[in-house]
Protein backbone atom coordinates (compact mmCIF):
# COMPACT_ATOMS: atom_id res chain seq x y z
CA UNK A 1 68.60 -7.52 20.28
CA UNK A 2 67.00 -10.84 21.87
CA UNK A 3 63.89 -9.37 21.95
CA UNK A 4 64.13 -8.16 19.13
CA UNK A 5 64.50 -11.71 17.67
CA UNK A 6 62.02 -13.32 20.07
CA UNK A 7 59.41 -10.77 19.10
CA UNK A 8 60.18 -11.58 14.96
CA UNK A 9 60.42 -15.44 15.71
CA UNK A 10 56.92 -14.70 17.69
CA UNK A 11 55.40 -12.85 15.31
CA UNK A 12 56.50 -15.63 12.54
CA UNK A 13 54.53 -18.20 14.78
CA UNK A 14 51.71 -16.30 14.77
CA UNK A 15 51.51 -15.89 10.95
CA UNK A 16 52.22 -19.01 9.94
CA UNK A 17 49.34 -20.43 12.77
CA UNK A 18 47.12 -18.04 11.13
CA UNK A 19 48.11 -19.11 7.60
CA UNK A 20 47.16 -22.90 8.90
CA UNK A 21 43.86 -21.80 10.08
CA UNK A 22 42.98 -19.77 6.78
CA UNK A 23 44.07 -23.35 5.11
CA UNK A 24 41.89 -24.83 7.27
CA UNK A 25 39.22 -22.73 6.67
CA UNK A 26 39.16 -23.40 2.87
CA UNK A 27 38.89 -27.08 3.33
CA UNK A 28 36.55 -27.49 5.93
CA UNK A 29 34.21 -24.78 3.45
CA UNK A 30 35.54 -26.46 0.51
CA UNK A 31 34.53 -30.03 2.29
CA UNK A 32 30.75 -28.65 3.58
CA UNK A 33 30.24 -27.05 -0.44
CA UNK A 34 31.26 -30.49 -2.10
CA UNK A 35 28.93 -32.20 0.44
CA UNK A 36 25.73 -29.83 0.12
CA UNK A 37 26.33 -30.03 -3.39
CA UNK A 38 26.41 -33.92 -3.61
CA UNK A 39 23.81 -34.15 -1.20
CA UNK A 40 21.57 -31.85 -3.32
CA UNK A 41 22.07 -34.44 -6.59
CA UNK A 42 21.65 -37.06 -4.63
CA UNK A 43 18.05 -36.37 -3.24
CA UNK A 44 17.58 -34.96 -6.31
CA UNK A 45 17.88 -38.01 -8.36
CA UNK A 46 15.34 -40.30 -8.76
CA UNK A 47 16.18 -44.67 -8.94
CA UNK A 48 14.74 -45.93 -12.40
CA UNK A 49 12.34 -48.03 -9.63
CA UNK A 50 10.56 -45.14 -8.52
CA UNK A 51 10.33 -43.34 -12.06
CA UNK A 52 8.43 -46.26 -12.88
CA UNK A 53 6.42 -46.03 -9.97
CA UNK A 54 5.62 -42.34 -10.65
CA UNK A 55 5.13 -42.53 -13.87
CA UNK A 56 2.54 -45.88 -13.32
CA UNK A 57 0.76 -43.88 -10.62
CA UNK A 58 0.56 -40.89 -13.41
CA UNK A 59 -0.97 -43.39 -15.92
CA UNK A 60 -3.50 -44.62 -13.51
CA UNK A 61 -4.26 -40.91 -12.78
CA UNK A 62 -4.89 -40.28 -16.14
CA UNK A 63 -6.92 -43.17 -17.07
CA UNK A 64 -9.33 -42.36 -14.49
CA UNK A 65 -9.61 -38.75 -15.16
CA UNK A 66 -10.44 -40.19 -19.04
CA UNK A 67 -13.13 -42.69 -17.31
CA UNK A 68 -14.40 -39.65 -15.41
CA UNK A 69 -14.45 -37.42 -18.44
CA UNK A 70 -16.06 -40.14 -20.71
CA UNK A 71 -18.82 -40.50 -17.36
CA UNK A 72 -19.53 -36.85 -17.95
CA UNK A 73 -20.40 -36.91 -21.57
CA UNK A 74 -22.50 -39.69 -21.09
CA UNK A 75 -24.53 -37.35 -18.47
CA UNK A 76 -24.31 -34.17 -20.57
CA UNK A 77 -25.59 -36.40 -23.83
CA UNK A 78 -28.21 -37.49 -21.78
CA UNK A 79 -29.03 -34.51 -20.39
CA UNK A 80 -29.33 -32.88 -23.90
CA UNK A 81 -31.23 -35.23 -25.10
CA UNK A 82 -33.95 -35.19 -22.12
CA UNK A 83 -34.21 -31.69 -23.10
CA UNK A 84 -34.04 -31.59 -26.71
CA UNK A 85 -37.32 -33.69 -25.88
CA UNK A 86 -39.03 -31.76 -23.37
CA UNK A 87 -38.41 -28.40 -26.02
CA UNK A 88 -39.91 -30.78 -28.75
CA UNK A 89 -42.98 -31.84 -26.88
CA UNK A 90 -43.28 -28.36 -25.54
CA UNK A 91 -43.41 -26.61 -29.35
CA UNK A 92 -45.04 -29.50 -30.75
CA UNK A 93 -48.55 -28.36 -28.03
CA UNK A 94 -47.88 -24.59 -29.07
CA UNK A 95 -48.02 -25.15 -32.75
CA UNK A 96 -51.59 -27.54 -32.40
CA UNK A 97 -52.59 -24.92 -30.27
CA UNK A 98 -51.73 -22.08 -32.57
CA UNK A 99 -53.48 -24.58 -35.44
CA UNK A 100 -56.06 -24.87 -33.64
CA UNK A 101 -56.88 -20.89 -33.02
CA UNK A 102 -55.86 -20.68 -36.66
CA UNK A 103 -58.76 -22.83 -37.66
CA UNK A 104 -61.31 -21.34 -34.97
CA UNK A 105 -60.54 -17.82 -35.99
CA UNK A 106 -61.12 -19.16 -39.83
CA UNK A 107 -64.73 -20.70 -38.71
CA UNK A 108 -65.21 -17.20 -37.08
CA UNK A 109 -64.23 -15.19 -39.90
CA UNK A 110 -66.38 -17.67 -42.85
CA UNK A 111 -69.58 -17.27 -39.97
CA UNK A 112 -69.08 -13.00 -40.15
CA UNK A 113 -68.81 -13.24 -43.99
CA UNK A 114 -71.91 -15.53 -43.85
CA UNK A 115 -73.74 -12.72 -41.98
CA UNK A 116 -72.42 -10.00 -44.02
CA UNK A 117 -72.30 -11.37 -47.27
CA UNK A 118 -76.12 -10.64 -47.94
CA UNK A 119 -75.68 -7.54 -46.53
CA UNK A 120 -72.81 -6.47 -49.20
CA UNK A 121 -74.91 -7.35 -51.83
CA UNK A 122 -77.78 -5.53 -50.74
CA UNK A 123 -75.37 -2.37 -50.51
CA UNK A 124 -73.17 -3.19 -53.71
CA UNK A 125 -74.15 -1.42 -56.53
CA UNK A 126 -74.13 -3.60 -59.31
């Protein structure tokens, strides 16, 4: 019956050592858990200083992207404009050259009725 008892008062050892390590377990998980955790919101969180900062370096950003926007207008008006010109020069020389065939092709066309005008009235019977 001893070893009966020795073997129960063993066993009991052994669970309750186990039963410490389980508890030990928790709390070193628990323990890593709450530190990743408070870690995480810690990096996470930004000082008021350096919203500033990033929010300044944002502004700046944007002001120069409105400079550089504002530069590019400027070069597309320009650029419209230099061509708006070169079409209006360009169409102003077609139309005096399209006057000016009109008016040669009217000299041509009163010098043919010249010339044929005597010879209508020579074959119109009046």
């Amino acid at each position: 019956m001893d070893t009966v008892i020795e073997n129960f008062n063993s066993l009991n050892k052994y669970y309750k050592t186990i039963k410490k390590l389980n508890n030990m377990k928790k709390s070193v998980f628990t323990l890593a858990i709450t530190m990743l955790i408070g870690g995480t919101i810690l990096t996470g969180c930004q000082s008021s200083a350096e919203k500033v900062e990033n929010a300044e370096n944002n502004l700046q950003e944007a002001k120069e992207n409105v400079l550089e926007a504002k530069q590019d207008l400027k070069v597309a008006h320009q650029d419209s404009i230099t061509e708006y010109q070169k079409f209006r020069i360009e169409y102003e020389e077609r139309i005096t050259a399209n006057e000016k065939s009109i008016a040669d092709f009217r000299a041509r066309m009163a010098k043919e009725k010249k010339k044929t005008e005597p010879n209508m009235k020579k074959d119109w019977p009046h």
